[in-house]
Protein backbone atom coordinates (compact mmCIF):
# COMPACT_ATOMS: atom_id res chain seq x y z
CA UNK A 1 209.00 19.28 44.89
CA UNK A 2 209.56 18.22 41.42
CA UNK A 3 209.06 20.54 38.32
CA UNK A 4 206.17 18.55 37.39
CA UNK A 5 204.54 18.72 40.91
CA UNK A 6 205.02 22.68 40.86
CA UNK A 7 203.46 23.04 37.07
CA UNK A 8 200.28 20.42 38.30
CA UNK A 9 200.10 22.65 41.69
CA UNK A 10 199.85 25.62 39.52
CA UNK A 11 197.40 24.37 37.33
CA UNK A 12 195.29 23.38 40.35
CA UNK A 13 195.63 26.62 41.70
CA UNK A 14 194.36 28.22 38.56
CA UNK A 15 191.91 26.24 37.85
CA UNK A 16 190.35 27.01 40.99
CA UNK A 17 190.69 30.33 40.20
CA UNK A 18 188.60 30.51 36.99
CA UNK A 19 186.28 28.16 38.82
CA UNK A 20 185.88 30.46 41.71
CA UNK A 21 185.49 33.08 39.51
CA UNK A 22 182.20 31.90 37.51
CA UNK A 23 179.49 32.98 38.78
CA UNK A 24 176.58 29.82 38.44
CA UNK A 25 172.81 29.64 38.36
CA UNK A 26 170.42 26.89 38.56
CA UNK A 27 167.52 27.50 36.35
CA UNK A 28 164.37 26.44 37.80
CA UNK A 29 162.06 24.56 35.03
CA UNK A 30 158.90 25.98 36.14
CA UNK A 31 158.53 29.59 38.08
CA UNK A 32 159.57 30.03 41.52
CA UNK A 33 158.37 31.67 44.75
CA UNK A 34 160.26 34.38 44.01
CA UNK A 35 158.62 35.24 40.24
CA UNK A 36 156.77 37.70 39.32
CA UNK A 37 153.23 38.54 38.85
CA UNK A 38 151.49 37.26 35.73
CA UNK A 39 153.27 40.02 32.92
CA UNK A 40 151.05 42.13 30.04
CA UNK A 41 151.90 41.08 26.29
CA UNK A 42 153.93 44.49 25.76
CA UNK A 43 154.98 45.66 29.51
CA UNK A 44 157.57 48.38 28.05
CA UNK A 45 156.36 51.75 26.55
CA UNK A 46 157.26 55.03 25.47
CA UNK A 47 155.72 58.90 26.59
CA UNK A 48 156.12 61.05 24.86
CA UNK A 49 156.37 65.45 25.91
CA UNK A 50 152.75 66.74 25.58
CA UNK A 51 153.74 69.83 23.33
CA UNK A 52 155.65 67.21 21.15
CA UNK A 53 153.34 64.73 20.55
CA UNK A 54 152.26 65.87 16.69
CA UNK A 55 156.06 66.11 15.97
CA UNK A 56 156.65 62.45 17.13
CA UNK A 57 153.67 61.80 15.30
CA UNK A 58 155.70 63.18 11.92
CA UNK A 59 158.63 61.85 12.50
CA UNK A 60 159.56 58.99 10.42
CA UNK A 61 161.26 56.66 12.74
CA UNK A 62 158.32 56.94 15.36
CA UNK A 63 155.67 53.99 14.20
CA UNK A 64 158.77 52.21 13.11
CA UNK A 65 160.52 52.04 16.43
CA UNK A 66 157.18 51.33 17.61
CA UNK A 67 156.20 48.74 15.40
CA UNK A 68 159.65 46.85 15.65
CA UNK A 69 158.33 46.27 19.08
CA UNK A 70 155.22 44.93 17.89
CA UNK A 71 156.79 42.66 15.51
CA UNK A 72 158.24 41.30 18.75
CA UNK A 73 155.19 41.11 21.11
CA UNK A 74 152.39 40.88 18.75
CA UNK A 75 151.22 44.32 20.79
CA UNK A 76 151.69 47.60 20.09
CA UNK A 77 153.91 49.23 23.14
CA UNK A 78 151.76 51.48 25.64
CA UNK A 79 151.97 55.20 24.83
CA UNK A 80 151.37 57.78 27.44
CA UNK A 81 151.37 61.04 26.53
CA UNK A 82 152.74 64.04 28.79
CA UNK A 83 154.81 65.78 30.93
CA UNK A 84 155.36 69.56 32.11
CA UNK A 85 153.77 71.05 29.31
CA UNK A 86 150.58 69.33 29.71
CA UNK A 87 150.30 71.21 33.07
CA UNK A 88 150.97 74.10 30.82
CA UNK A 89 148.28 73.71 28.05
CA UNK A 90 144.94 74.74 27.70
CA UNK A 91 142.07 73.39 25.21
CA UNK A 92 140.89 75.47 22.63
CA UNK A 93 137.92 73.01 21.00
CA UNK A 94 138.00 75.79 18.00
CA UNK A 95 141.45 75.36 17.28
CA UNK A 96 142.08 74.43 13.87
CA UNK A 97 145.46 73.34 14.92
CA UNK A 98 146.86 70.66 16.72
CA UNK A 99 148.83 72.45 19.37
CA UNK A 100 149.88 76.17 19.08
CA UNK A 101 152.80 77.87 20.82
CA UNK A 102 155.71 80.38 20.24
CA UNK A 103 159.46 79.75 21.62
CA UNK A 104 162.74 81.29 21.26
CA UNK A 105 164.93 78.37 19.96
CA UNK A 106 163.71 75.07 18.28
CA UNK A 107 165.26 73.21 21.31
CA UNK A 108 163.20 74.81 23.95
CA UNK A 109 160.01 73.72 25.57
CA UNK A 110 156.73 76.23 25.72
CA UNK A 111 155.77 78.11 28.71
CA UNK A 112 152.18 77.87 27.77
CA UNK A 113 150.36 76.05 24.63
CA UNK A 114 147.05 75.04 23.31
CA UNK A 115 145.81 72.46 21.52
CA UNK A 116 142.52 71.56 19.82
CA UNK A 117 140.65 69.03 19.01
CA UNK A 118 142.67 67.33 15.98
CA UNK A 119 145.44 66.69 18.87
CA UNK A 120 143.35 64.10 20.28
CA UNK A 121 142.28 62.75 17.23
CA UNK A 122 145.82 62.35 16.36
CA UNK A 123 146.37 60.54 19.87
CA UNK A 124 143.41 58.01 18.63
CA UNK A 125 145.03 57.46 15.53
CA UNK A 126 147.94 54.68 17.86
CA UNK A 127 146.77 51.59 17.45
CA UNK A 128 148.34 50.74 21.08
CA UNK A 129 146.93 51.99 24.63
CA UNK A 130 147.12 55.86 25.08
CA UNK A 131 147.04 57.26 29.03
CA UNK A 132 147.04 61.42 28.24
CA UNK A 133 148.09 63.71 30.22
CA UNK A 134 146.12 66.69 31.52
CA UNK A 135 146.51 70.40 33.09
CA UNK A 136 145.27 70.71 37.10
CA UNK A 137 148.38 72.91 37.76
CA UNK A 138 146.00 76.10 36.68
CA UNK A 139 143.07 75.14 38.16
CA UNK A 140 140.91 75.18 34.68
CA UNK A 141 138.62 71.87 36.02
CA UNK A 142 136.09 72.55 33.53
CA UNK A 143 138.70 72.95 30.47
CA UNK A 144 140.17 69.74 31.53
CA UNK A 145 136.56 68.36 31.73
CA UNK A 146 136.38 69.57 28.14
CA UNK A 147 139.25 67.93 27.29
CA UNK A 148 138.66 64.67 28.87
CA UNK A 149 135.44 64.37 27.12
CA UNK A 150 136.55 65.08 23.73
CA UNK A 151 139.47 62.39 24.84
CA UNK A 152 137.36 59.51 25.78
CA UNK A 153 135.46 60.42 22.59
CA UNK A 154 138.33 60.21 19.90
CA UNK A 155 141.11 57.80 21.74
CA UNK A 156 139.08 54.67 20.99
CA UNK A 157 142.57 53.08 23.14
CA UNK A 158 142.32 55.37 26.29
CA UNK A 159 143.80 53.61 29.38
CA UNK A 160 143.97 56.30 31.39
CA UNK A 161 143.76 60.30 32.24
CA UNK A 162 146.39 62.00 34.32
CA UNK A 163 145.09 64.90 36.10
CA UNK A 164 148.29 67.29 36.47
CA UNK A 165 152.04 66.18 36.49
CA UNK A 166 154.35 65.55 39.10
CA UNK A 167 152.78 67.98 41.56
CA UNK A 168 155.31 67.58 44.18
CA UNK A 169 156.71 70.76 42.72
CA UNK A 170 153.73 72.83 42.84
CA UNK A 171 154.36 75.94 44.48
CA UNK A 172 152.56 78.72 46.24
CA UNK A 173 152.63 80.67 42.73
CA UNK A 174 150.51 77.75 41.02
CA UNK A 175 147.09 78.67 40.59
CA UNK A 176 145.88 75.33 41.52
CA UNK A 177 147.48 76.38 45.01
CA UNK A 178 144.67 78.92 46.90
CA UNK A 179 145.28 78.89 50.40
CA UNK A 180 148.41 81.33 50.38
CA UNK A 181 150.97 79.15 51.44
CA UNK A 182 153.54 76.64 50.06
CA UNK A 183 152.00 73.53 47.98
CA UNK A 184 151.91 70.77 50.77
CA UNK A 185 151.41 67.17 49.97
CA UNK A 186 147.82 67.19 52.21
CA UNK A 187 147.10 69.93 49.50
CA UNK A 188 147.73 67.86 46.94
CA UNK A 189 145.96 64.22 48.58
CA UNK A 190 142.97 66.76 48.43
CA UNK A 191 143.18 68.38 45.30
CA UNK A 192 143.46 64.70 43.04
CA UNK A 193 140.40 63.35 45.25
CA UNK A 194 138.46 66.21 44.28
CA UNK A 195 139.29 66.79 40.45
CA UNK A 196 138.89 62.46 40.36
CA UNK A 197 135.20 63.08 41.29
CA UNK A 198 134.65 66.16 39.19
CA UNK A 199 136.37 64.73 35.82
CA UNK A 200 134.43 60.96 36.29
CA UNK A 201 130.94 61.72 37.25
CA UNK A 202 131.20 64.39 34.87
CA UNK A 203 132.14 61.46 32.20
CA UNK A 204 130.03 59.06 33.50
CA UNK A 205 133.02 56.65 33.65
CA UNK A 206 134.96 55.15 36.77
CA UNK A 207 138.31 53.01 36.70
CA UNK A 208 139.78 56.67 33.98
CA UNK A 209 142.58 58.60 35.74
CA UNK A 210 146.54 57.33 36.46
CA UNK A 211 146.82 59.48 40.19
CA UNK A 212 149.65 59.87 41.85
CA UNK A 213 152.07 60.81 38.99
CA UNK A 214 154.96 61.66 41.86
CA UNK A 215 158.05 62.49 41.11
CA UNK A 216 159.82 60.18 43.94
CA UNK A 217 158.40 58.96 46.95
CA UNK A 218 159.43 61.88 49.57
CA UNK A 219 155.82 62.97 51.31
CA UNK A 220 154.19 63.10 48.35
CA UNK A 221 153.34 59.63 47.45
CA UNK A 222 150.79 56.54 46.81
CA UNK A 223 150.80 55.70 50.33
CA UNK A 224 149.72 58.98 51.42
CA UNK A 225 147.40 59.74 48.69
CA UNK A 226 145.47 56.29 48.51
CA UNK A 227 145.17 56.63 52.65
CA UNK A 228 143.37 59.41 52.50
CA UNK A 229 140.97 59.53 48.65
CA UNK A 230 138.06 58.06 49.98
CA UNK A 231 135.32 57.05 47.77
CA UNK A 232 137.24 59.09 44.80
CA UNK A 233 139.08 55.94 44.85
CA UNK A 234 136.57 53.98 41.89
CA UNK A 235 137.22 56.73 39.51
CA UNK A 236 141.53 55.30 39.90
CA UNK A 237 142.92 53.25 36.85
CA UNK A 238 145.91 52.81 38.19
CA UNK A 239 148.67 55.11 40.60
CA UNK A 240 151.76 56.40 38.87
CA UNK A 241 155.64 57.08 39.67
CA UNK A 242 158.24 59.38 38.11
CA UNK A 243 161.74 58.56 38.44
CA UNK A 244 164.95 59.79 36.90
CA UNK A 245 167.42 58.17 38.98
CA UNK A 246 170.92 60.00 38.18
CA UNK A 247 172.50 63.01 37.38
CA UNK A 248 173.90 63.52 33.56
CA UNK A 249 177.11 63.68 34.68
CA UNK A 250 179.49 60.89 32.54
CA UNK A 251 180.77 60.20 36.19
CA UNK A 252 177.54 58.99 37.22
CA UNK A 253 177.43 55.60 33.94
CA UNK A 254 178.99 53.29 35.95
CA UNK A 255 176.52 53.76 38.82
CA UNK A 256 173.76 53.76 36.82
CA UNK A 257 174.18 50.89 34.76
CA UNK A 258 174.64 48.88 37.73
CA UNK A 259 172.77 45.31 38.59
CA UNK A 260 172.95 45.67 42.13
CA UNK A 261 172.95 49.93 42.52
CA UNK A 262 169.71 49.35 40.39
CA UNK A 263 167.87 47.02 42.71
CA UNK A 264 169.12 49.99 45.66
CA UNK A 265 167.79 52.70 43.43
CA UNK A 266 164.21 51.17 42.74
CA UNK A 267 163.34 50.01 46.38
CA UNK A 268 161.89 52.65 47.80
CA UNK A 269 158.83 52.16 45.14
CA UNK A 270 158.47 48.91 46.90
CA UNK A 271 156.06 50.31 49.42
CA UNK A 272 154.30 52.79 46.45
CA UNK A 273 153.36 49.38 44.48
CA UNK A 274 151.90 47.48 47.93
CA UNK A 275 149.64 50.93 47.87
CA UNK A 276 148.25 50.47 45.11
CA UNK A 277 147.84 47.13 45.00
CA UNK A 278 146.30 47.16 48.59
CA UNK A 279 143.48 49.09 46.93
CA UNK A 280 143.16 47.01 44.49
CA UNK A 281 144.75 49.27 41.16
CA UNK A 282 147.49 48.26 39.20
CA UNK A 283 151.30 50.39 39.65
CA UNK A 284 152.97 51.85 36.75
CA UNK A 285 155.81 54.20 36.21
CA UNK A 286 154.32 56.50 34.06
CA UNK A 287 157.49 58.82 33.23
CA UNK A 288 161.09 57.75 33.85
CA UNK A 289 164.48 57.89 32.02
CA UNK A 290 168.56 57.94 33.06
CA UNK A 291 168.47 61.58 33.74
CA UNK A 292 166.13 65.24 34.61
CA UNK A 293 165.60 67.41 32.32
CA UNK A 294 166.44 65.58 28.87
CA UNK A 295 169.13 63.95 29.80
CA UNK A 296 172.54 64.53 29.12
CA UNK A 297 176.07 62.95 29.73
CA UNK A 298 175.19 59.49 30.60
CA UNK A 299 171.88 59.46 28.89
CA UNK A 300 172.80 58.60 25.23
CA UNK A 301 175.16 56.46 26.04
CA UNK A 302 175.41 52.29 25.51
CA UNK A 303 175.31 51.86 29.33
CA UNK A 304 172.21 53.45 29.65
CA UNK A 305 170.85 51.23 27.32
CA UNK A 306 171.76 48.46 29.44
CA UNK A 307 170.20 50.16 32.67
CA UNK A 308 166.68 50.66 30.51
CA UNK A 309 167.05 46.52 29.77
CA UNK A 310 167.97 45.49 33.71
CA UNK A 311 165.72 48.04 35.41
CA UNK A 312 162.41 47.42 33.41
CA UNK A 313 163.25 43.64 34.33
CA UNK A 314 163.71 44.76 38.11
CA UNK A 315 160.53 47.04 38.14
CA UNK A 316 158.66 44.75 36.50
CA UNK A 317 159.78 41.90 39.03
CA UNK A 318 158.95 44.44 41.54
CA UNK A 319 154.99 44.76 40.47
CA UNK A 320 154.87 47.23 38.28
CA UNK A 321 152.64 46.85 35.67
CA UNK A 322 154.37 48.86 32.50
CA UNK A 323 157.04 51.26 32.08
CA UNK A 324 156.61 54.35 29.87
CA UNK A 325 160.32 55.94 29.10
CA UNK A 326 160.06 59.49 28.27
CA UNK A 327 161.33 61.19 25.08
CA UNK A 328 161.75 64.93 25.54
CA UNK A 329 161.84 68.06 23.01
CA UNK A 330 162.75 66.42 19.66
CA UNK A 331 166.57 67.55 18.80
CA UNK A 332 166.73 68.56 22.57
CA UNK A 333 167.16 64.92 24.37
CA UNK A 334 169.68 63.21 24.57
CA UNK A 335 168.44 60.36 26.63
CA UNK A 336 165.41 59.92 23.34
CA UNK A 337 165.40 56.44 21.47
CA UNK A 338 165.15 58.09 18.45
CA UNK A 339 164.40 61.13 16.57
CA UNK A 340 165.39 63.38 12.61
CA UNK A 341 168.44 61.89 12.20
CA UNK A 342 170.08 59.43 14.80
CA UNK A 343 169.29 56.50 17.07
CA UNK A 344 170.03 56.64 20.44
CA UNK A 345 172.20 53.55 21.94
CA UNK A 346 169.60 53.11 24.87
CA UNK A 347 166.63 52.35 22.32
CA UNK A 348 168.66 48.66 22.23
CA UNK A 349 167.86 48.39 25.81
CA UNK A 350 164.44 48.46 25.52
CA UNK A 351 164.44 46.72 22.64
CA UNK A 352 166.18 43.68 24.09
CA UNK A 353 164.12 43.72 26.98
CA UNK A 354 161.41 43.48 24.78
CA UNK A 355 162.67 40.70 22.87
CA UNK A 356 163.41 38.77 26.37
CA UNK A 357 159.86 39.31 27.32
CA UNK A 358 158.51 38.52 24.12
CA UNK A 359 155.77 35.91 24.26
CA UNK A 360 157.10 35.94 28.48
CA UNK A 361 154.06 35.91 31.40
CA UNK A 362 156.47 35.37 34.19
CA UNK A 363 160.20 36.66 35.08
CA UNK A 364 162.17 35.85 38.05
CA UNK A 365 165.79 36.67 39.25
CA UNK A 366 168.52 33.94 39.51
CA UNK A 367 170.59 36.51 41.58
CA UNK A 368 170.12 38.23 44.73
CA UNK A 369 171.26 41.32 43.46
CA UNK A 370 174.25 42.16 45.18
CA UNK A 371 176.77 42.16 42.74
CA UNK A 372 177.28 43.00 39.42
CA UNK A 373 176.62 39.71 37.24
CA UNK A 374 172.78 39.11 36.89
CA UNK A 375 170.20 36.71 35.57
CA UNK A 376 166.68 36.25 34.67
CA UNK A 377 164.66 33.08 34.35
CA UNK A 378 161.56 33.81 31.50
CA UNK A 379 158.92 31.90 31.95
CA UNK A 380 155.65 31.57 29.70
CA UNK A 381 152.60 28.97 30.38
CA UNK A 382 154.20 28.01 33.06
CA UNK A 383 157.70 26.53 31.49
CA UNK A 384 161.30 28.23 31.47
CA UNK A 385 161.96 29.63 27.83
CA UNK A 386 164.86 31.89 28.00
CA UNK A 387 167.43 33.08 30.28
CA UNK A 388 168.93 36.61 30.27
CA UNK A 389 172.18 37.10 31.75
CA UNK A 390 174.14 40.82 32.59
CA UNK A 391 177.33 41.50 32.96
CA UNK A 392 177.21 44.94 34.10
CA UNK A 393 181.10 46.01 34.55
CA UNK A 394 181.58 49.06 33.52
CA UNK A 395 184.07 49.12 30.32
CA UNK A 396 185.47 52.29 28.22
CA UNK A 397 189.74 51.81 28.02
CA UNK A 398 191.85 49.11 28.24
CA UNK A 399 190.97 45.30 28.40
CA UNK A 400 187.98 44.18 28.33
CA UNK A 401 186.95 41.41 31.16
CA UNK A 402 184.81 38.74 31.24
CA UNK A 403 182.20 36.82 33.21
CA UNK A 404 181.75 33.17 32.99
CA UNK A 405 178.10 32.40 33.55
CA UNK A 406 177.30 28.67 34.62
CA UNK A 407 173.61 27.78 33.75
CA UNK A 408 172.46 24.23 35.32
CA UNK A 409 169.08 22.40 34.80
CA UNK A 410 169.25 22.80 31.15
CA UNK A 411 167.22 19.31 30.88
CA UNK A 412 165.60 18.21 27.61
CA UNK A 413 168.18 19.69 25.27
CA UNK A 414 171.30 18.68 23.78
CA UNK A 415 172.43 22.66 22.90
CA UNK A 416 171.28 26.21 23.09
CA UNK A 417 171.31 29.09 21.13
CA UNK A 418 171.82 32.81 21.92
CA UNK A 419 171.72 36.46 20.91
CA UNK A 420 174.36 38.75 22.35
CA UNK A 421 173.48 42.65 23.31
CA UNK A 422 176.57 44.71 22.56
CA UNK A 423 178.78 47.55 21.77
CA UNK A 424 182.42 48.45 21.93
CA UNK A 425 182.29 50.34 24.74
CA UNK A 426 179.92 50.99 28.21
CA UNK A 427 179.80 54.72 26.46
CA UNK A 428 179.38 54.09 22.79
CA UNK A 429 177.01 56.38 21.23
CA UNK A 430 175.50 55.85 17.72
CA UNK A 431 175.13 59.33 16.87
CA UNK A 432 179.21 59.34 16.96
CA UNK A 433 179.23 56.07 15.40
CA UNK A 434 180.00 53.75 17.87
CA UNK A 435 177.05 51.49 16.76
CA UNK A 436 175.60 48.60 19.68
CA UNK A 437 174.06 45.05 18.17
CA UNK A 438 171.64 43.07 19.10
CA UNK A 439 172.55 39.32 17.72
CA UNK A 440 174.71 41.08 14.79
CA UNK A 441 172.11 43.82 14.14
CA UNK A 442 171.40 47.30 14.24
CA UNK A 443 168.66 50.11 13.87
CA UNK A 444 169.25 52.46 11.08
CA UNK A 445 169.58 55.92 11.62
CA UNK A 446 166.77 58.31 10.49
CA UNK A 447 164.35 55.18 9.99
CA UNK A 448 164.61 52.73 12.99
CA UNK A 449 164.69 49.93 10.26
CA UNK A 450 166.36 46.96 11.46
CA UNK A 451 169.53 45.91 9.16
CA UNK A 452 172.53 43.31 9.31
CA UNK A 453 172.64 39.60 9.19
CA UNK A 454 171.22 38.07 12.12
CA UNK A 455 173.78 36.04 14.20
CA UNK A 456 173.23 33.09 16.65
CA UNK A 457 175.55 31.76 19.12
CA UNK A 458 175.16 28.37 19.80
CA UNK A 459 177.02 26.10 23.22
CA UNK A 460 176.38 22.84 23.82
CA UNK A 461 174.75 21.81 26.76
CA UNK A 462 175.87 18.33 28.86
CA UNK A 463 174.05 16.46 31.30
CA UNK A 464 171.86 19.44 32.39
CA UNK A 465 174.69 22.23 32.37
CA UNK A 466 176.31 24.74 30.05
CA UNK A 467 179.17 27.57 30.26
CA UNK A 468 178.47 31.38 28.77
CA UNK A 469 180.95 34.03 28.40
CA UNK A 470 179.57 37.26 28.91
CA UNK A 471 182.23 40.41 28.58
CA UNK A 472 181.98 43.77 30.81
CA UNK A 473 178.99 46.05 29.20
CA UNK A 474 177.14 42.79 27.55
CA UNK A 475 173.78 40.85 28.12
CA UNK A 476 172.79 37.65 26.49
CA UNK A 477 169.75 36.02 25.87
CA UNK A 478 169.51 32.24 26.09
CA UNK A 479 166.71 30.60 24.06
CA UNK A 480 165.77 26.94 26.12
């Protein structure tokens, strides 16, 4: 074989190489079988810790974060607010104040609060939906019927009233709990049907409280609650999920991040969504981030940020109606967008996302979700738009790889433009200066202001088809 044959025969074999190695979609024009359900304007929200709330409220960056979503969507994002201390907190409807506790440490969370009546009225000062969280943990119905109607009074925006939080850990100690033994899910199914009847005839109002509000789906759940609620059922908004889905160990980033680990993690709420919708109520995830308990490790990292952008796009594929990521005890969470002084890398996640579904009423995958390389077709009246594309390789030493992403039935256009989501590494954090960009920008620390020049990346599209490269730790989003 001549020296010519054997540089031709390598060239071949290289070429086949890279070709093998792209990973290609075709992008249907109009939505598939597979798409989603119709979308709301501004799917992806924020809750917020019960005791908290008024300090979010102060904090600068708050309505700015906020708003930069709105600027997007033309909606303000859904707020829920929440958590363990709502099952903690009583209502005092004399209290001057909004919410009145004592802790140790700054970065600790009350064992028991109150709040009065400006706390609401602070909660109906959002211009977006508000679902609020309230206390059936100690067994106060007609303080949380007290609360409720001064709620429905001042929160011109209620969506929704949860009655307790995540009540899966009940335990024979909780007041709620009176027949001596351990907390058992059939407690539970029995305990939400009741206090749904008591809180909405007492307000005169069906279609008010989020039930469920499960942490997992392991006997407590949707399916067993919504078999067994009876007529209780018309005073159900919608049924609610909890989910944290790793550890905060730095180990655990890779994992997390994940395209296809992601569709494994969320599967199991599958069956929790068909509940609901079965009896007719919309699904949401009412409380979720990277990690329990704050967060920690993993949780402020850039690769979380990618996991909030791929798994509200999964989820939301899935059925569920809106997302509500939780932000913890302010200077105490590391998995929080924001908060005094920093931004946290994941609040680009969600902000991306949001971008992607910006204007959107219908998503669908372009993958099947078994490796790592993912894409989205985003649809709106009916017509492809955008296409989102996730490289999910974990990267944090060393070279950097790549992903070639093939995109076919580009039709009607001559070239495309794009925005990249970025950072140098899968475990940058901003608070240690290791800034992500979205399209060449970023959010200012302390305010949430957006700052930098934008920056478009154009490719030329031929005869229906174009070629993206997308490095380990990146998403882009195609505009059609």
């Amino acid at each position: 074989m001549s020296v010519r044959s054997v540089l031709l025969t390598g060239l071949v074999k290289a070429l086949l190489v890279y070709t093998a190695a792209a990973v290609t979609f075709a992008v249907p024009a109009t939505p598939p079988v597979n798409a989603s359900k119709q979308l709301l304007p501004a799917p992806i929200g924020v809750s917020i810790e019960f005791f908290a709330w008024p300090g979010y409220a102060d904090l600068a960056s708050t309505e700015q974060c906020l708003q930069n979503f709105q600027a997007l969507t033309g909606t303000w994002p859904p707020l829920r607010i929440g958590g363990t201390t709502q099952d903690r907190a009583t209502y005092n409807a004399s209290s001057p104040s909004e919410v009145m506790y004592t802790i140790a440490s700054p970065s600790d969370a009350p064992a028991s609060l109150t709040y009065g009546p400006s706390f609401l009225s602070l909660a109906g000062t959002y211009n977006g939906s508000v679902i609020l969280g309230l206390n059936r943990q100690l067994n106060n119905l007609s303080n949380t019927i007290s609360a409720a109607k001064k709620a429905v009074a001042e929160i011109a925006n209620l969506d929704a009233i949860e009655l307790g939080n995540e009540p899966n850990f009940y335990s024979s100690s909780s007041p709620i709990n009176t027949n001596g033994g351990s907390w058992t899910a059939s407690d539970d199914f029995a305990s939400q049907a009741s206090w749904q009847a008591a809180v909405g005839g007492n307000l005169s109002r069906t279609n008010l409280v989020s039930a469920g509000v499960y942490f997992s789906t392991s006997g407590f759940s949707i399916q067993g609650l919504t078999a067994v609620e009876g007529n209780s059922k018309q005073f159900v908004k919608d049924y609610c999920s909890h989910n944290y889905p790793q550890s905060r160990s730095t180990a655990n980033l890779p994992q997390l991040m994940n395209h296809s680990a992601i569709s494994q993690q969320i599967a199991p709420f599958k069956a929790e969504i068909a509940a609901a919708n079965s009896k007719g109520k919309a699904y949401i995830m009412g409380e979720t981030n990277s990690a329990t308990q704050g967060g920690g490790g993993i949780s402020p990292m850039f690769g979380s940020g990618l996991w909030v952008m791929d798994y509200s796009l999964q989820l939301l594929h899935l059925g569920t109606e809106s997302l509500y990521f939780h932000q913890g005890t302010i200077g105490n969470c590391p998995y929080c967008w924001w908060g005094r002084y920093s931004m946290g890398a994941p609040y680009y996640g969600a902000y991306f996302a949001t971008l992607a579904l910006a204007g959107a009423d219908q998503i669908a995958p372009l993958d099947d979700f078994n490796s790592t390389y993912g894409g989205w077709a985003i649809y709106s009246n009916g017509q492809i738009t955008k296409v989102l594309l996730y490289n999910s390789d974990y990267y944090a030493t060393g070279t950097r790889s790549a992903q070639i992403f093939n995109l076919t039935g580009l039709v009607g256009c001559s070239s495309v433009h794009a925005v990249r989501l970025t950072a140098p590494f899968s475990t940058s954090r901003q608070d240690q200066g290791q800034n992500p960009t979205f399209g060449g920008q970023t959010f200012q620390n302390g305010t949430c202001a957006i700052q930098g020049t934008p920056l478009q990346e154009t490719t030329t599209v031929s005869d229906g088809k174009a070629s993206f490269t997308v490095n380990a730790s990146e998403a882009l989003l195609v505009y059609l």
